[in-house]
Protein backbone atom coordinates (compact mmCIF):
# COMPACT_ATOMS: atom_id res chain seq x y z
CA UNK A 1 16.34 -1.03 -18.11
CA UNK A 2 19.81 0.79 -18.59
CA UNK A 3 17.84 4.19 -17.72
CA UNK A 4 16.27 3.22 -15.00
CA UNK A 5 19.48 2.00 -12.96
CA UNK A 6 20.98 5.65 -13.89
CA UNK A 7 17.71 7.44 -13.03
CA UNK A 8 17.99 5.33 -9.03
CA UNK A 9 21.88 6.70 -9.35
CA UNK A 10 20.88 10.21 -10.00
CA UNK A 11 18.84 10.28 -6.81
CA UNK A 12 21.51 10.13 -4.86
CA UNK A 13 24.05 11.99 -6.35
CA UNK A 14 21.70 15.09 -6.49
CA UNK A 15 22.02 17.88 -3.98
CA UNK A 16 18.72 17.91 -1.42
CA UNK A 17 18.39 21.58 -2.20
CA UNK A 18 18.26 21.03 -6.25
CA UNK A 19 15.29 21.04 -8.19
CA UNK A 20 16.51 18.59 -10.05
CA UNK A 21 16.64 16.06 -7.17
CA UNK A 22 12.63 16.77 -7.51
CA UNK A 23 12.34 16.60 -11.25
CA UNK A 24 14.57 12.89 -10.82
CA UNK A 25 12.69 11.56 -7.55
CA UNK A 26 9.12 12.41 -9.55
CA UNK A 27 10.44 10.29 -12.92
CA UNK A 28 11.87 7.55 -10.66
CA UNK A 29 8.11 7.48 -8.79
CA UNK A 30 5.96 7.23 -12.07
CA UNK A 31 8.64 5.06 -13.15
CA UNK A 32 8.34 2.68 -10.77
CA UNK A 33 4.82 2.71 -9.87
CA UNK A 34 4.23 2.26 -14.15
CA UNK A 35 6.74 -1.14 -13.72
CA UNK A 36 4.54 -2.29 -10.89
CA UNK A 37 1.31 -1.26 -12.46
CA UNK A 38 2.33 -2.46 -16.40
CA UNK A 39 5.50 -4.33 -16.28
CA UNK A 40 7.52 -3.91 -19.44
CA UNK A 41 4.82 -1.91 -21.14
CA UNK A 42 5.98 1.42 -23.29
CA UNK A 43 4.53 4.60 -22.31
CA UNK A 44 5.67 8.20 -23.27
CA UNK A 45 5.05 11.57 -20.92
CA UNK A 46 6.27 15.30 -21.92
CA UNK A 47 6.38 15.91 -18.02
CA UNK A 48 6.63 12.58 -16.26
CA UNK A 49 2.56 13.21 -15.10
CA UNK A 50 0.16 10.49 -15.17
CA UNK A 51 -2.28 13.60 -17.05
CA UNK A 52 0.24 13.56 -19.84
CA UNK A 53 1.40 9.89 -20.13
CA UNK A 54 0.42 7.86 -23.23
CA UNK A 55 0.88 4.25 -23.74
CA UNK A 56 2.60 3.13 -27.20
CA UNK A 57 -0.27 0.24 -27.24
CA UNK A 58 -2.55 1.39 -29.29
CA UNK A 59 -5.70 -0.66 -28.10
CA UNK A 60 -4.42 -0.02 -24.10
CA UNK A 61 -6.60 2.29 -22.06
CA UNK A 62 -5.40 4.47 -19.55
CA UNK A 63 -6.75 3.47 -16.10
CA UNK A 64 -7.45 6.57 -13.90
CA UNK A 65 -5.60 8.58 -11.85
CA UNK A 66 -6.72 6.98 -8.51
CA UNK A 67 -5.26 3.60 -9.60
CA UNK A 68 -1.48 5.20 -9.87
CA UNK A 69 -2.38 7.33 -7.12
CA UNK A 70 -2.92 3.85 -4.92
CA UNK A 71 0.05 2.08 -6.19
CA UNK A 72 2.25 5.47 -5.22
CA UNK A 73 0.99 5.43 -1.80
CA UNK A 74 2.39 1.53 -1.82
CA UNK A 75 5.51 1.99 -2.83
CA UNK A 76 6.19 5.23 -0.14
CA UNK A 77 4.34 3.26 2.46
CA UNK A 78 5.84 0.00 2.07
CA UNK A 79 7.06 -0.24 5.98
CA UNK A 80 3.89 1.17 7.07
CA UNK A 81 1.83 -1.99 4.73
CA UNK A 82 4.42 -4.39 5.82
CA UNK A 83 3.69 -2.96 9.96
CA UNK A 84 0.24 -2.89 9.63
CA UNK A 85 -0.15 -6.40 7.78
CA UNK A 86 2.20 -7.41 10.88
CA UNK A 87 0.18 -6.29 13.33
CA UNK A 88 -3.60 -7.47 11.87
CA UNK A 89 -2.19 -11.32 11.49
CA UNK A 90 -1.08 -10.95 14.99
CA UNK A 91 -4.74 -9.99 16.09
CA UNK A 92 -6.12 -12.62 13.55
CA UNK A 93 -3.79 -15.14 15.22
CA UNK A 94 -4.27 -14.13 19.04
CA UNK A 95 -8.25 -14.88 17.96
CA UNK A 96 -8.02 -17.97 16.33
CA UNK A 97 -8.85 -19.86 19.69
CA UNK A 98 -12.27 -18.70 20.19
CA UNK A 99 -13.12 -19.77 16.97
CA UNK A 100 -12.63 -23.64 17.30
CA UNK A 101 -15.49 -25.92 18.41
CA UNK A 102 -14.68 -26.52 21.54
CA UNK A 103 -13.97 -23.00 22.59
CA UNK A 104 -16.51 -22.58 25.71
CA UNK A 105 -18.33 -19.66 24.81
CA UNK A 106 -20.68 -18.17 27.07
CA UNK A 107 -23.60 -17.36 25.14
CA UNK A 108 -23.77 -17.93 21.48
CA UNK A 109 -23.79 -14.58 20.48
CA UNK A 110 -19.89 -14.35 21.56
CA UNK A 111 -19.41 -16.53 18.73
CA UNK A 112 -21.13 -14.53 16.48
CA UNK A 113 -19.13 -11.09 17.66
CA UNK A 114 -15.49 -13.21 17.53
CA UNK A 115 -16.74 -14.05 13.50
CA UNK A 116 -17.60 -10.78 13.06
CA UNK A 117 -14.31 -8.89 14.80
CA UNK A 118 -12.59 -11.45 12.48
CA UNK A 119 -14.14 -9.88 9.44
CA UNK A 120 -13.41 -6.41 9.79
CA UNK A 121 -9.50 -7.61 11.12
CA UNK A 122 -10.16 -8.79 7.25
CA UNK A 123 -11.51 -6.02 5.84
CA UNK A 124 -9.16 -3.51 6.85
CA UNK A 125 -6.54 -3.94 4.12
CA UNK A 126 -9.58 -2.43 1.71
CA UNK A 127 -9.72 0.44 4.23
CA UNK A 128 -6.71 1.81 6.00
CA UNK A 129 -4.34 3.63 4.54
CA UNK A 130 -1.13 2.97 6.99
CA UNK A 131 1.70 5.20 7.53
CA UNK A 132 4.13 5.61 9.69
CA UNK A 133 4.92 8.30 12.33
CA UNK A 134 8.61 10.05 12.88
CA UNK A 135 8.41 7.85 15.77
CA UNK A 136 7.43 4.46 13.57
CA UNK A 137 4.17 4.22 15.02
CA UNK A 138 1.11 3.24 13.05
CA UNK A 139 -1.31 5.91 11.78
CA UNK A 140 -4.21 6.11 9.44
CA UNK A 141 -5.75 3.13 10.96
CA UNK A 142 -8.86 2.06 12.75
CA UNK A 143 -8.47 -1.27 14.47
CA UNK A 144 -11.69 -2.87 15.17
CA UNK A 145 -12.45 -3.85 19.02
CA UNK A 146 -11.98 -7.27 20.38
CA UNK A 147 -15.28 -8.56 21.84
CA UNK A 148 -14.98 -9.40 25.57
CA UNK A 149 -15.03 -12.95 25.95
């Protein structure tokens, strides 16, 4: 743990033109997205690349690249998750009322399109990839259409 807290110092005190400001911000990223992936586990890499890293647990296989790959974009993304997860409970929420039983729906099919507007509002986390803009907009998602009701 002790190298870790020096490694998030390190960032910081490096100049922005410096390689090694590079060479620290790529440890502290595999760093970090190995914690979140395989908390406490021991791993060794010759040049902090998930091609080169090998786990001390001998009986532990590797998952692939596209695995780290998604739990890197989390960790730079965070805001843009956080935004996005923001925004799709809001739609969820603003749609809750035409699902109650009472709700008086023109023709049944309007049920049926509110259910399934729902679903993809639900789906999208499997999806989207979310970032943000320089402006803090939203991008890399499709938001389904609300039905007309």
């Amino acid at each position: 743990m002790e190298d870790k807290k020096r490694l998030v110092r390190c960032i910081y005190k490096a100049r922005e033109n410096s390689n090694t400001l590079k060479n620290v911000s790529i440890k502290y990223m595999i760093t970090q997205v190995l914690e979140n992936m395989f908390p406490g586990m021991s791993y060794t890499s010759s040049d902090n690349t998930w091609d080169n890293l090998i786990f001390e647990e001998q009986d532990f296989i590797k998952p692939g690249y596209e695995l780290y790959e998604y739990e890197l974009y989390k960790l730079q993304n965070a805001d843009a998750i956080k935004k996005f997860r923001e925004e799709r409970n809001a739609l969820l929420d603003k749609s809750d009322k035409y699902m109650t039983t009472d709700y008086p729906h023109r023709i049944e099919l309007n049920i049926q399109n509110w259910k399934d507007y729902r679903r993809a509002l639900r789906d999208l986390p499997t999806t989207a990839r979310p970032t943000l803009d320089e402006d803090g907009n939203l991008t890399g998602v499709e938001w389904p259409v609300a039905p007309t009701s």
